[in-house]
Structures are given as structure tokens and as C-alpha cells.
C-alpha atoms as a PDB file:
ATOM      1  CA  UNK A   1       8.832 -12.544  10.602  1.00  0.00           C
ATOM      2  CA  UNK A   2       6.202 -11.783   7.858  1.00  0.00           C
ATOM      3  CA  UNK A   3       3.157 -10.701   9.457  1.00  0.00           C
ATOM      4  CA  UNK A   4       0.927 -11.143   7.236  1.00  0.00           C
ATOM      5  CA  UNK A   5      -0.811 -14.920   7.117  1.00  0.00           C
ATOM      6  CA  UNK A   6      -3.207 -17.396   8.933  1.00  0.00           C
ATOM      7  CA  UNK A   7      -2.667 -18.514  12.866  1.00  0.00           C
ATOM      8  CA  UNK A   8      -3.636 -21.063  14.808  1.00  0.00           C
ATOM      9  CA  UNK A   9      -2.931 -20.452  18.729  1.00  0.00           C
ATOM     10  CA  UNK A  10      -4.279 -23.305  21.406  1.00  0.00           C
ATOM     11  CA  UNK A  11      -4.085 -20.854  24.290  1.00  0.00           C
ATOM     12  CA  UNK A  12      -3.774 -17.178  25.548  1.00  0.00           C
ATOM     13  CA  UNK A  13      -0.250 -17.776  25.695  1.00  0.00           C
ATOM     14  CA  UNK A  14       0.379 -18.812  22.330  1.00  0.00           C
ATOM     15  CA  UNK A  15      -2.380 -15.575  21.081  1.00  0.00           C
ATOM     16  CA  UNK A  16      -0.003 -13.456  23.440  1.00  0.00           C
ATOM     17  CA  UNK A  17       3.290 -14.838  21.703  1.00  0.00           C
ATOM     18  CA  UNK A  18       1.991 -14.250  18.575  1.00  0.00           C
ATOM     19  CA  UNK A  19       1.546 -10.859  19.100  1.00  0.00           C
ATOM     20  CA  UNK A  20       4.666 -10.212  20.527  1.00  0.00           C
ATOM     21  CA  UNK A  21       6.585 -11.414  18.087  1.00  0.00           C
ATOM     22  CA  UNK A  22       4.055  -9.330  15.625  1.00  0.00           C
ATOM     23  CA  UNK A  23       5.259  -6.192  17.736  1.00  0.00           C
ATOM     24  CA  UNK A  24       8.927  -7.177  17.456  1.00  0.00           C
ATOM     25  CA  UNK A  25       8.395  -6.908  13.668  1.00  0.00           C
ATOM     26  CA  UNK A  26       7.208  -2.954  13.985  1.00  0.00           C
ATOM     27  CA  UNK A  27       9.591   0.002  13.133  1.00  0.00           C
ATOM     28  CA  UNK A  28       7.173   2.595  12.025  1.00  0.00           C
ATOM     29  CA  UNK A  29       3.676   3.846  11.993  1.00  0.00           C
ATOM     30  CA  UNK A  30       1.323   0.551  11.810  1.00  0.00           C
ATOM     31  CA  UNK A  31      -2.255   0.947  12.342  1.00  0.00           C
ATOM     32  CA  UNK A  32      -3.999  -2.663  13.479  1.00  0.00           C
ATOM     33  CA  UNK A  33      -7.968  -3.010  12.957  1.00  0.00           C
ATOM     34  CA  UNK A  34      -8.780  -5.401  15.218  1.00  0.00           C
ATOM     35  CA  UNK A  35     -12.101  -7.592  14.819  1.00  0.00           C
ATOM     36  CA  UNK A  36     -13.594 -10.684  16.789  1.00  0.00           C
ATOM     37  CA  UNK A  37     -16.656 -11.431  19.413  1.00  0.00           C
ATOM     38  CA  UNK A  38     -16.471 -10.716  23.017  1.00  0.00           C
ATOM     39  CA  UNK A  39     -13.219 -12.495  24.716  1.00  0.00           C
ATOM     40  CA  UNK A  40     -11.957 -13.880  21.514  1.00  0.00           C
ATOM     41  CA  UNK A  41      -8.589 -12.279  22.651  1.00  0.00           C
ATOM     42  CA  UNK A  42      -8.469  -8.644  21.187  1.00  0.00           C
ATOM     43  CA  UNK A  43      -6.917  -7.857  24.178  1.00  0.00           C
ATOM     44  CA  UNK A  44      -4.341 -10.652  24.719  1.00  0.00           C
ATOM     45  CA  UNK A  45      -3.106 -10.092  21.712  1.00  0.00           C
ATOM     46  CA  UNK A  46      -2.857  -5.988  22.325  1.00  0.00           C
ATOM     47  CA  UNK A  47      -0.807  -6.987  25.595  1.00  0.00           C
ATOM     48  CA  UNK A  48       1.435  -9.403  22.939  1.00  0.00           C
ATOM     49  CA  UNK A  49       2.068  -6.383  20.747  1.00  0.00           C
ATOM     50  CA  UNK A  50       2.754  -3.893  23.799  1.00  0.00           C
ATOM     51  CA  UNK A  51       5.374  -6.423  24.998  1.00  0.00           C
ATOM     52  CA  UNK A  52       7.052  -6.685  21.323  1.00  0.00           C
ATOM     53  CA  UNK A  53       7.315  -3.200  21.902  1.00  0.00           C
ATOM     54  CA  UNK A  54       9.039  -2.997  24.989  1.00  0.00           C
ATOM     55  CA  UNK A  55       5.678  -2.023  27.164  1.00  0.00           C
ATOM     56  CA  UNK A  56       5.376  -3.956  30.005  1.00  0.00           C
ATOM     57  CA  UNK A  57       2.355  -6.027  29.237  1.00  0.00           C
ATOM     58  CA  UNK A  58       0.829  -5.675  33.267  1.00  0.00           C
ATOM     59  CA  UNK A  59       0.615  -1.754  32.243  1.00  0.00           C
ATOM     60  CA  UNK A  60      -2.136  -2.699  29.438  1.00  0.00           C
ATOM     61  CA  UNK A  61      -5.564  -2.807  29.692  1.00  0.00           C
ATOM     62  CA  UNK A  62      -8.592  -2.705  27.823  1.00  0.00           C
ATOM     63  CA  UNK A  63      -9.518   1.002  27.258  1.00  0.00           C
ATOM     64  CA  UNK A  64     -12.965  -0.193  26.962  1.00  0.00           C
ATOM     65  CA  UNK A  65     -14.169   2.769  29.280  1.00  0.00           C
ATOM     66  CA  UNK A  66     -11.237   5.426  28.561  1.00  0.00           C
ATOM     67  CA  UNK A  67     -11.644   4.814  24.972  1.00  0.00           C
ATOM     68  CA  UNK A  68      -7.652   5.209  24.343  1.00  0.00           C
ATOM     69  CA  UNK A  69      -4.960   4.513  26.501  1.00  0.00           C
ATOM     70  CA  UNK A  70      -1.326   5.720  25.555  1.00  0.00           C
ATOM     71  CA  UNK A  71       2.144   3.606  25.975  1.00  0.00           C
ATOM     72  CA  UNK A  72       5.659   4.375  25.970  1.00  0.00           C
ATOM     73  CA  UNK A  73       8.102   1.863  24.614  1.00  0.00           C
ATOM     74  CA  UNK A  74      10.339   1.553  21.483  1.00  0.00           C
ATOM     75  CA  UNK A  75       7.446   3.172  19.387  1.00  0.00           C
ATOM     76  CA  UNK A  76       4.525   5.111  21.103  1.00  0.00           C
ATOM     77  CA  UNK A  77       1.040   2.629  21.327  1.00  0.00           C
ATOM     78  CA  UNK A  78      -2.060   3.876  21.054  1.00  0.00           C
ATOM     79  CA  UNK A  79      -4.638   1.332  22.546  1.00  0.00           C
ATOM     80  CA  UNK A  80      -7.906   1.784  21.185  1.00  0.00           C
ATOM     81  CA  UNK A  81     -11.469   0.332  22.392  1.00  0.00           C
ATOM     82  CA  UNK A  82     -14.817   1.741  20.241  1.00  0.00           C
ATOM     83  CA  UNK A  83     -16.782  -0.976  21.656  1.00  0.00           C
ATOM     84  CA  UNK A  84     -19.488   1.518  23.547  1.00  0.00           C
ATOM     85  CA  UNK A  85     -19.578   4.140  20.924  1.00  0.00           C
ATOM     86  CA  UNK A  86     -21.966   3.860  17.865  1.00  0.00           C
ATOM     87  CA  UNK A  87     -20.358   3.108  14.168  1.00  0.00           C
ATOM     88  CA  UNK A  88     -18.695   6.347  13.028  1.00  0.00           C
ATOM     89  CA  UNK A  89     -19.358   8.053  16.474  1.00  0.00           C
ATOM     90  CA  UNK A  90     -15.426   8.938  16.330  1.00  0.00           C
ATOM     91  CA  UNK A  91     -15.600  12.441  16.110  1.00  0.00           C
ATOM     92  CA  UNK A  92     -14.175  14.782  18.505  1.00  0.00           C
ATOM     93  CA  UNK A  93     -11.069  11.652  19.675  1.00  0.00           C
ATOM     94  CA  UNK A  94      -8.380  13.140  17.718  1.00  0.00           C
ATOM     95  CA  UNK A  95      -7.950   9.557  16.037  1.00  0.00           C
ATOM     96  CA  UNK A  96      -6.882  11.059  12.556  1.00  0.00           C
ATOM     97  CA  UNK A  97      -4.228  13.002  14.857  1.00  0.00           C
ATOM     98  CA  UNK A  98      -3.225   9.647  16.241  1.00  0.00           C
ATOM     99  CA  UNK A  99      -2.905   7.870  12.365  1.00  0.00           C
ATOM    100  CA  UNK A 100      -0.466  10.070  10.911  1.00  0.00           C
ATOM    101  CA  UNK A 101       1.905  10.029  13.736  1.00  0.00           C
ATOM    102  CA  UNK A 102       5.217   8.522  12.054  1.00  0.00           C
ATOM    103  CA  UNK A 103       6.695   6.644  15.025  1.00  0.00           C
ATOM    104  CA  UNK A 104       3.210   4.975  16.824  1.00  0.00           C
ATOM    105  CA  UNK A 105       1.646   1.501  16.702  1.00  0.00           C
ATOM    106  CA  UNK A 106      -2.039   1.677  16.922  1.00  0.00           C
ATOM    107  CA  UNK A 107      -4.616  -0.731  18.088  1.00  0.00           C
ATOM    108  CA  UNK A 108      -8.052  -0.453  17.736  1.00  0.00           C
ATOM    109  CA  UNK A 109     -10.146  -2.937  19.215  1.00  0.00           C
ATOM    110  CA  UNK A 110     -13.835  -3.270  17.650  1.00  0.00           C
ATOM    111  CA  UNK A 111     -12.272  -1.387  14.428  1.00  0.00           C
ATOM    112  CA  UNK A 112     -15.532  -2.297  12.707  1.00  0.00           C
ATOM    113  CA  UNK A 113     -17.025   0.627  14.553  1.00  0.00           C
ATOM    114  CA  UNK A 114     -14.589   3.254  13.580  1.00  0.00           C
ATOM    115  CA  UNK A 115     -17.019   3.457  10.484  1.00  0.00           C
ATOM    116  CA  UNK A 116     -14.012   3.907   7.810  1.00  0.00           C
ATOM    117  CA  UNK A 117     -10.764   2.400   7.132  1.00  0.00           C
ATOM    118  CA  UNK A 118      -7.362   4.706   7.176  1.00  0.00           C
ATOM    119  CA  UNK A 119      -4.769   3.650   4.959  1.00  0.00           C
ATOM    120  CA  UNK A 120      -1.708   1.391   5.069  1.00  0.00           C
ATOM    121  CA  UNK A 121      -3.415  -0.925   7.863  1.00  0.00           C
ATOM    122  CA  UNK A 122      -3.232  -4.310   9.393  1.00  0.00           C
ATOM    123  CA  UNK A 123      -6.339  -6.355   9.670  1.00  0.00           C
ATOM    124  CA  UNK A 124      -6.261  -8.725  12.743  1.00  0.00           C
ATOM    125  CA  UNK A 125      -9.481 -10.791  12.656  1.00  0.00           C
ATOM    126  CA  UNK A 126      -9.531 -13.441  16.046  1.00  0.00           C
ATOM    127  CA  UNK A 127     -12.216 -16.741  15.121  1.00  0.00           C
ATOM    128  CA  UNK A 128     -12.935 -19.192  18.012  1.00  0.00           C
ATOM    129  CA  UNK A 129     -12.360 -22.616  16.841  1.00  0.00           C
ATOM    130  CA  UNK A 130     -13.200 -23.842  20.147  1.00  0.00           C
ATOM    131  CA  UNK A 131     -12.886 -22.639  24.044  1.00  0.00           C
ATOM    132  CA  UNK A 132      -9.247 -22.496  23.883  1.00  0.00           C
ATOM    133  CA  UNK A 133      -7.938 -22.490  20.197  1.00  0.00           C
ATOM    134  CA  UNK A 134      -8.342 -19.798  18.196  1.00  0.00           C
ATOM    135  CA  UNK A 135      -7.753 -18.750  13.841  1.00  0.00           C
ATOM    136  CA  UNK A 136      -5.822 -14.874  13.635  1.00  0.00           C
ATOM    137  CA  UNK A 137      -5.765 -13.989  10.179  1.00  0.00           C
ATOM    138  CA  UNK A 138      -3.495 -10.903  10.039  1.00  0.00           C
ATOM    139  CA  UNK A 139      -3.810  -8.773   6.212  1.00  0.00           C
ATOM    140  CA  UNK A 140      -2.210  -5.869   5.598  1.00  0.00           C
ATOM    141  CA  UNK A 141      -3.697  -3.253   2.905  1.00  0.00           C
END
């Protein structure tokens, strides 16, 4: 599957699906930036990418008060939520640690806050189109 492209999903299923079958696709370090408003589906689509990965999706939550939450499966994932710190307000999380590990899939929830971009990543932005359908453009730099 190329990643990379426009989505349409109708349901969090079909957001969940999608990023499964994103996760399938991942064999070494990816870094995902992850943007959209409250309950667009960040998360959902976290739990997709956890399951691609052979993490049982129950395990994964939002790390929304942890700040990172750590999974074993066919690659380590490193679930990221910056949505109560302040833009660049990173320091001292060991997140440039966490990029350069060579067999990890990272997702960071409310990326725009991590107040610069690491290379090689994966842009995720989730759009509501309505109450159930949503657009996921995925880009990769």
C-alpha cells in the first residue's frame, strides 16, 4: 500500500482500518505528525496503526495526561499526546531520544505543538466533512 495520498473514511471503523493497514506498511523508523480538532480521530487512527503493528488496539490510549505511552509489537510505538503542553514546551521528554531510534513507529498527536519538525516524517492531517465522515491526507517529507 502507498501511504501517501487523500482518504475519505465514513466511520471510526473505516479511520481505524485505514490506519491499520498504514501500520502494516511500516518496517522501520516512521515518525507520524498528527494534526486535527478535538475528536476528529487522532486517536482512532493511533489504535489503527498499533493494530498494523501487532499491538493489541484495547492496550492504547490517549496519552493525553502521561504525555507518551510505549508499545511492544513488531516495531516499538511511541504514542505521543502534546495537547496540554505549550508550543515547543518539549524539553526535558527525551523525544529526540525517541526519533532516532531505528526500529520505532512514532505518533504524535497535536504535532503542531512540538514547535519543530524532525526529519523523514509522515504528516497525517484528519478534516471533518461531517459528524461521521472524515478527509486524512497522509504526506510524507
Amino acid at each position: 500500500m502507498k501511504i501517501t495520498g487523500e482518504y475519505i473514511t465514513r466511520s471510526d471503523d473505516e479511520t481505524f482500518d485505514l490506519g491499520e493497514r498504514i501500520g502494516e506498511t511500516i518496517d522501520k523508523r516512521t515518525v507520524f505528525l498528527l494534526h486535527g480538532d478535538l475528536g476528529a480521530g487522532k486517536t482512532v487512527f493511533s489504535k489503527g496503526v498499533a493494530a498494523g503493528l501487532g499491538i493489541d488496539p484495547v492496550d492504547v490510549t490517549s496519552p493525553t495526561f502521561t504525555l507518551i505511552n510505549e508499545y511492544e509489537g513488531r516495531l516499538r510505538l511511541y504514542h505521543i499526546d502534546l495537547y496540554r503542553l505549550e508550543t515547543g514546551a518539549t524539553d526535558g521528554l527525551g523525544l529526540e531520544e525517541i526519533f532516532e531510534k531505528p526500529r520505532a513507529a512514532v505518533l504524535i498527536e497535536w504535532a503542531e505543538r512540538l514547535g519543530y519538525v524532525p526529519d523523514d516524517v509522515v504528516d497525517v492531517t484528519i478534516e471533518y466533512i461531517d459528524e461521521e465522515t472524515r478527509r486524512i491526507t497522509v504526506t510524507a517529507s
